[in-house]
N, C-alpha and C. Protein backbone atom coordinates (compact mmCIF):
# COMPACT_ATOMS: atom_id res chain seq x y z
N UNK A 1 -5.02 58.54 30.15
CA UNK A 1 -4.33 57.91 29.06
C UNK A 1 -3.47 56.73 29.54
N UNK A 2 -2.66 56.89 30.68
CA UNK A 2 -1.74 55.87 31.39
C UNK A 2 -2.97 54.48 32.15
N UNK A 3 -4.03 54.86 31.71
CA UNK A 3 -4.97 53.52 32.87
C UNK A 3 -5.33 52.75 31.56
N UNK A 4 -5.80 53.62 30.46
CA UNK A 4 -5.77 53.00 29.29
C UNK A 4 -4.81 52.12 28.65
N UNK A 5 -3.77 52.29 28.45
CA UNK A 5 -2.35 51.55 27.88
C UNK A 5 -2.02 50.57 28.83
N UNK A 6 -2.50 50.90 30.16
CA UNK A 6 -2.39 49.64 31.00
C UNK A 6 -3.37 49.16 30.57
N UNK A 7 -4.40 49.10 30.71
CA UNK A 7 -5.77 47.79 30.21
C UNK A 7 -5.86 47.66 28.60
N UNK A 8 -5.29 48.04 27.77
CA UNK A 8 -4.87 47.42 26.62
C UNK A 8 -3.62 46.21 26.93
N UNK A 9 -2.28 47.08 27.38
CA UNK A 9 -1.30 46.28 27.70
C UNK A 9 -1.96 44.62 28.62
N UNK A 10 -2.67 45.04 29.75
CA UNK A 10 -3.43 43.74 30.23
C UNK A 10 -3.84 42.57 29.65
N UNK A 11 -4.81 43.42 28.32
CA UNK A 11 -5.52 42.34 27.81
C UNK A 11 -4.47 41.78 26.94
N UNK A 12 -3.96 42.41 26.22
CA UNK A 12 -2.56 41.78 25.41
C UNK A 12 -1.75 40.72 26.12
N UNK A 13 -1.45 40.66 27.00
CA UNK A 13 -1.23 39.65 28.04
C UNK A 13 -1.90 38.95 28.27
N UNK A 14 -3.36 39.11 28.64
CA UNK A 14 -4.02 37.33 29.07
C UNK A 14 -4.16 37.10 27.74
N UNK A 15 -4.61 37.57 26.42
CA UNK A 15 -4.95 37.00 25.27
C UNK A 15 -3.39 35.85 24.30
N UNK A 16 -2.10 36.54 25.16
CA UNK A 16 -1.01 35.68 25.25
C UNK A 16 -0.96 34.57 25.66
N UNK A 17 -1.27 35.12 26.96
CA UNK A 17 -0.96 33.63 27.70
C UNK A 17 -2.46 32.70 27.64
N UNK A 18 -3.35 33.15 27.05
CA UNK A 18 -4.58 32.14 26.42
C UNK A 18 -4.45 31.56 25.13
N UNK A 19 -4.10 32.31 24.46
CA UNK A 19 -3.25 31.64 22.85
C UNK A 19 -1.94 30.81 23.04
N UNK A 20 -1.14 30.99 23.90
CA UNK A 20 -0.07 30.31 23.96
C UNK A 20 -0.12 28.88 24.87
N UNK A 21 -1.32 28.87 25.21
CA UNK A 21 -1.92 27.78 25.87
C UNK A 21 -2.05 26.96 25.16
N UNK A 22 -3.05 26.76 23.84
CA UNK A 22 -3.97 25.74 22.98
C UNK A 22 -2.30 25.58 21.60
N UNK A 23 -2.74 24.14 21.58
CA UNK A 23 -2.30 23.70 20.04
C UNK A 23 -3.15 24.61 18.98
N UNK A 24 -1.98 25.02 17.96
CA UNK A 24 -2.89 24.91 16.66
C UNK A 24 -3.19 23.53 16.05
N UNK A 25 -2.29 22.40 16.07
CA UNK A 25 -2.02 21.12 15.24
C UNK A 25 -2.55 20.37 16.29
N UNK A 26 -3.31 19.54 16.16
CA UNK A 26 -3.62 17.95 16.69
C UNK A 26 -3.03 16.60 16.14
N UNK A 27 -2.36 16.04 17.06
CA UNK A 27 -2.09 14.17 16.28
C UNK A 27 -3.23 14.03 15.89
N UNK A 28 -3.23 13.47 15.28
CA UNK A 28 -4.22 12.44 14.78
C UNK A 28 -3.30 11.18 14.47
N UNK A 29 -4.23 9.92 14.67
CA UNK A 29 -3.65 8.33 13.90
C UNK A 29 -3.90 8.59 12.50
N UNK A 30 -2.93 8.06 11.57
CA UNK A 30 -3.29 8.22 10.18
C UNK A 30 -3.22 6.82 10.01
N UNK A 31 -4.06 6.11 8.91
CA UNK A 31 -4.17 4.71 8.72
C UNK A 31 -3.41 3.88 8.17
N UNK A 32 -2.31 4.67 8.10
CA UNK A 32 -0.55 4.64 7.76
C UNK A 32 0.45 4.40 8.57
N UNK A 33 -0.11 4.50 10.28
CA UNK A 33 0.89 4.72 11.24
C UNK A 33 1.85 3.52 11.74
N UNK A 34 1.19 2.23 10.91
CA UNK A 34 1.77 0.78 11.45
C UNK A 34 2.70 0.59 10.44
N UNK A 35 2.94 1.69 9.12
CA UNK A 35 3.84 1.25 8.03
C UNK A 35 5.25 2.01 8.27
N UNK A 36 5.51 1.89 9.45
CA UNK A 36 7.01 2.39 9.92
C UNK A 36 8.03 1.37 10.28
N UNK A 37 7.35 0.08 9.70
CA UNK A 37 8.01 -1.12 10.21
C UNK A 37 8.93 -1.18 8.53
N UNK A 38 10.86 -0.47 9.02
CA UNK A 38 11.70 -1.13 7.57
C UNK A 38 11.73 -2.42 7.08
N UNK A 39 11.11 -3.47 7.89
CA UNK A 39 10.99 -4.69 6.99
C UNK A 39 9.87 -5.39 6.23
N UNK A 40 8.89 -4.22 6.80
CA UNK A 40 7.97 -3.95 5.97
C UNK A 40 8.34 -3.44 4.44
N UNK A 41 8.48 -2.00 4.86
CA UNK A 41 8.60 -1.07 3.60
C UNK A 41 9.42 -2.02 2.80
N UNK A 42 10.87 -2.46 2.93
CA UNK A 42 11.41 -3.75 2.19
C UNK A 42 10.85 -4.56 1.37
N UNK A 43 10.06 -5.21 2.45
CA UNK A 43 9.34 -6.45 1.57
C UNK A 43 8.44 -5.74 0.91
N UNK A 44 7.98 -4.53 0.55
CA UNK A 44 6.76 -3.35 0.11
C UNK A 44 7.54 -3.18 -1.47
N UNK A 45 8.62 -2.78 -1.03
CA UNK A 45 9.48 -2.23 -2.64
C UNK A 45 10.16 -3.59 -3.25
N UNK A 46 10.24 -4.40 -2.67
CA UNK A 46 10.58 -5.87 -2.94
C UNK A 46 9.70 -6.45 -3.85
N UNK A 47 8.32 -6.34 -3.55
CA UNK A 47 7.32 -6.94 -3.81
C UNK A 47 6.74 -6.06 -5.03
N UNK A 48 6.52 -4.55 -5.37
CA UNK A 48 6.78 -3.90 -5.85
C UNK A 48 7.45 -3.83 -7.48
N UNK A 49 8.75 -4.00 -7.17
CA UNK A 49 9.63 -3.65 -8.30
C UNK A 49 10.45 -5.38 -8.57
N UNK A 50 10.19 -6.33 -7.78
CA UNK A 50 10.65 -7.33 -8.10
C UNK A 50 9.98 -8.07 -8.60
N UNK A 51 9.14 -8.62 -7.32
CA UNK A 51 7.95 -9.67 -7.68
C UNK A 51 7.13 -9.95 -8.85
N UNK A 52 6.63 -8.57 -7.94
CA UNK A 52 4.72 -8.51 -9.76
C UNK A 52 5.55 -8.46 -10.90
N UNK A 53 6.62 -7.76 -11.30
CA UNK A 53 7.04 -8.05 -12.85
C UNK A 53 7.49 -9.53 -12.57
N UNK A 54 8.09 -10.21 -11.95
CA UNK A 54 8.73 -11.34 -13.05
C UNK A 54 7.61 -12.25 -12.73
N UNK A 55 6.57 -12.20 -12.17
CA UNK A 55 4.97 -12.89 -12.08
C UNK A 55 4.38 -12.82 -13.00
N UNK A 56 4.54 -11.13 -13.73
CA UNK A 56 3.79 -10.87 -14.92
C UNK A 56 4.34 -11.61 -16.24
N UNK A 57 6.02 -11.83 -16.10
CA UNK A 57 6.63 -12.24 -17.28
C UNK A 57 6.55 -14.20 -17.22
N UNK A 58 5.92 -14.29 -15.81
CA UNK A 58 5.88 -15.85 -15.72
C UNK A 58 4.53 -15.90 -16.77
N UNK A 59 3.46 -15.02 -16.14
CA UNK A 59 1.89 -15.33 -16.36
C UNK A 59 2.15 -15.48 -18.18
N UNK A 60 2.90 -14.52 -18.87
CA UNK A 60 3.17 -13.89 -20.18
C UNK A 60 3.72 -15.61 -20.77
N UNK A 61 4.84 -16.47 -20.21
CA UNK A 61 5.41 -17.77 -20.31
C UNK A 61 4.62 -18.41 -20.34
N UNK A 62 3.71 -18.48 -19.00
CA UNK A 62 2.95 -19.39 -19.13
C UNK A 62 1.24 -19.59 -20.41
N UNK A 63 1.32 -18.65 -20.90
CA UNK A 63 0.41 -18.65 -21.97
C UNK A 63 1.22 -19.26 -23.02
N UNK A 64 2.56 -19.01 -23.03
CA UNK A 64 3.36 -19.82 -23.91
C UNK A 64 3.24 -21.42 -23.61
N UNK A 65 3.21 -21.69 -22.67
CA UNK A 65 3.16 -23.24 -22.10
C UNK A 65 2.24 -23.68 -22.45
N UNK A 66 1.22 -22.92 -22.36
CA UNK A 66 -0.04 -22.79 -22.32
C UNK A 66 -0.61 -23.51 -24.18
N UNK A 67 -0.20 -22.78 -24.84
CA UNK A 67 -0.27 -23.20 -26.47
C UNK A 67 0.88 -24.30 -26.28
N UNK A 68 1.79 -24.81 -25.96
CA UNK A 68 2.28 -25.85 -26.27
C UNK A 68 1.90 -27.28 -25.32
N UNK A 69 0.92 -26.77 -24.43
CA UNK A 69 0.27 -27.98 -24.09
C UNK A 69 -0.75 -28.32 -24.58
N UNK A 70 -1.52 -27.76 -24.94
CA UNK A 70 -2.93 -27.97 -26.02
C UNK A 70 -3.07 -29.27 -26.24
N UNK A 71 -1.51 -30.08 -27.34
CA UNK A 71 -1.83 -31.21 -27.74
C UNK A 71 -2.14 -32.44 -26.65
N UNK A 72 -1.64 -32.05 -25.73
CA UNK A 72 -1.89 -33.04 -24.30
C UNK A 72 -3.28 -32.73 -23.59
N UNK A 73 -3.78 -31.55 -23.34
CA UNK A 73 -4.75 -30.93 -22.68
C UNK A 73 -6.24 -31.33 -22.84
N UNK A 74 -6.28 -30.94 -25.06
CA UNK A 74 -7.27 -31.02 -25.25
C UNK A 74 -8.06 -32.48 -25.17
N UNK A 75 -7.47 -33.57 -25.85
CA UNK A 75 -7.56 -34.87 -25.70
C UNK A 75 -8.27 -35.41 -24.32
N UNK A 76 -7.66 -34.89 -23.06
CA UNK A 76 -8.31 -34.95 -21.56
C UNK A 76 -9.38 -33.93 -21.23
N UNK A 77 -10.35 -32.73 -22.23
CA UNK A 77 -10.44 -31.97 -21.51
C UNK A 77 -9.85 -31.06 -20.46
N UNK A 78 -8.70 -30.92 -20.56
CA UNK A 78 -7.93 -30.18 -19.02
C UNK A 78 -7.76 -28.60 -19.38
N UNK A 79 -8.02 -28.26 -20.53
CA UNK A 79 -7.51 -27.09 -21.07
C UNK A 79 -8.32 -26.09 -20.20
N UNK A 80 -8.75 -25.64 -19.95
CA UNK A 80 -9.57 -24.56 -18.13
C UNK A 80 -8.27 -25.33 -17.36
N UNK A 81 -8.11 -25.84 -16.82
CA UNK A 81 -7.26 -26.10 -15.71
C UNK A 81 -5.83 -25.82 -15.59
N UNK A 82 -5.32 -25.99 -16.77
CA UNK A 82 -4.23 -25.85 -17.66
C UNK A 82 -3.94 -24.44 -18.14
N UNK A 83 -5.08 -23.75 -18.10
CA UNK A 83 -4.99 -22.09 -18.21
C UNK A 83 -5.11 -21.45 -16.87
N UNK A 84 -5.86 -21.65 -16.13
CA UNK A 84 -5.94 -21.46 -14.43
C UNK A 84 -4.60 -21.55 -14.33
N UNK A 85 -3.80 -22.67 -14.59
CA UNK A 85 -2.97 -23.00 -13.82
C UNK A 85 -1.21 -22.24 -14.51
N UNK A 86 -1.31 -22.18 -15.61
CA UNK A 86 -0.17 -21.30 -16.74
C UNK A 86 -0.63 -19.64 -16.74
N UNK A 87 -1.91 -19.27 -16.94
CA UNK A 87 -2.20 -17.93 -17.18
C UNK A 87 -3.07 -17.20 -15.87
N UNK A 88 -4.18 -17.74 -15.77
CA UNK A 88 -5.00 -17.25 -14.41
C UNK A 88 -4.33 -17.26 -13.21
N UNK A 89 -3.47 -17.58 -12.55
CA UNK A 89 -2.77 -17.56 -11.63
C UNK A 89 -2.02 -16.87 -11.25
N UNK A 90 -0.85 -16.86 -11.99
CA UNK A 90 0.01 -16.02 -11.64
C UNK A 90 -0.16 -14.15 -12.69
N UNK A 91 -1.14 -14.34 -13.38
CA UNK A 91 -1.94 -12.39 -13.35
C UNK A 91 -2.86 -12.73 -12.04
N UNK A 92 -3.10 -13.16 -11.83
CA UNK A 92 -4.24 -13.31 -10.07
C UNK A 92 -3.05 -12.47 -9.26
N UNK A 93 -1.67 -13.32 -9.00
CA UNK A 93 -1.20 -12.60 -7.81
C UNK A 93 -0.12 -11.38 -8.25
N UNK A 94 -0.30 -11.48 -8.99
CA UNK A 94 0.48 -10.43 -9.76
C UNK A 94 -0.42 -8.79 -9.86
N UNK A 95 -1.98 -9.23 -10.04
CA UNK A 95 -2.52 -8.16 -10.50
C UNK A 95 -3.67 -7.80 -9.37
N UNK A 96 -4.25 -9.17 -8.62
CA UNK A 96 -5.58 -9.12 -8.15
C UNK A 96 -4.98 -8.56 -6.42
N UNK A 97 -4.12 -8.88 -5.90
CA UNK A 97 -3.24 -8.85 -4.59
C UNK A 97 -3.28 -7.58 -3.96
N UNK A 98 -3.60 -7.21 -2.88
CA UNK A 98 -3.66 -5.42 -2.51
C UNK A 98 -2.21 -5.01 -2.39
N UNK A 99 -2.08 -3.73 -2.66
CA UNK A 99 -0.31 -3.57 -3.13
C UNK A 99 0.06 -3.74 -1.25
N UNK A 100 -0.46 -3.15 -0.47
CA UNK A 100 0.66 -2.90 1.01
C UNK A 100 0.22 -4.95 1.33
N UNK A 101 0.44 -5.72 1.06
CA UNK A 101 0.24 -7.25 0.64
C UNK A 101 1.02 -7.63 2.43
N UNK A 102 0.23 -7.66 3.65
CA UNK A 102 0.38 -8.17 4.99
C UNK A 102 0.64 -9.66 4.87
N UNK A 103 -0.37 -10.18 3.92
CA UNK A 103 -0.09 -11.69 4.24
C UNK A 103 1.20 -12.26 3.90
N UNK A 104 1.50 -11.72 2.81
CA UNK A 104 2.54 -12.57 2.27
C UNK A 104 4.09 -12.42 3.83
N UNK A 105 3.72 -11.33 4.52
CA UNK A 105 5.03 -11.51 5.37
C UNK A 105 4.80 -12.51 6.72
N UNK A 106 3.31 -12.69 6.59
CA UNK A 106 3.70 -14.02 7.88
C UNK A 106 4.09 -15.32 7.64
């Protein structure tokens, strides 16, 4: 009985110190790991909660501009250019722009 409880007790021991060897958890890179930069995240919630709205309330103006240039526009043909340039534009960077937006910080 005593040779037994020793070779249980044994194996209970190397199966310790073999489990207590290995990770359960591995790092891994997550494709997130470069967004630890705070002047990032900044310009992130900046861009966010500042920007795209008052872009959206420009793009919203500029359709207003937009009908009060007509009388100048149509006369030249310019009216496409004149909408590109009052309405298509600023919903472009307002709406079309990937939200984590790299370029705008260089």
């Amino acid at each position: 009985m005593r040779r037994l409880e020793k070779a249980v007790l044994m194996m209970l021991i190397a199966s310790l110190v073999i489990a207590g060897g290995q990770t359960s958890v591995w790092a891994q890179v997550t494709p997130y790991a470069d967004q630890t930069n705070p002047v990032q995240d900044l310009y992130n919630i900046f861009d966010l909660f500042l920007i795209r709205p008052a872009v959206t309330v420009a793009g919203v103006c500029g359709a207003g501009l937009l009908v009060l240039s007509l009388p100048f526009t149509l006369p030249t043909n310019s009216v496409d250019k004149a909408a590109d340039l009052f309405v298509v534009a600023p919903f472009k960077y307002a709406f079309a722009r990937e939200f984590p937006d790299t370029e705008g910080m260089k």
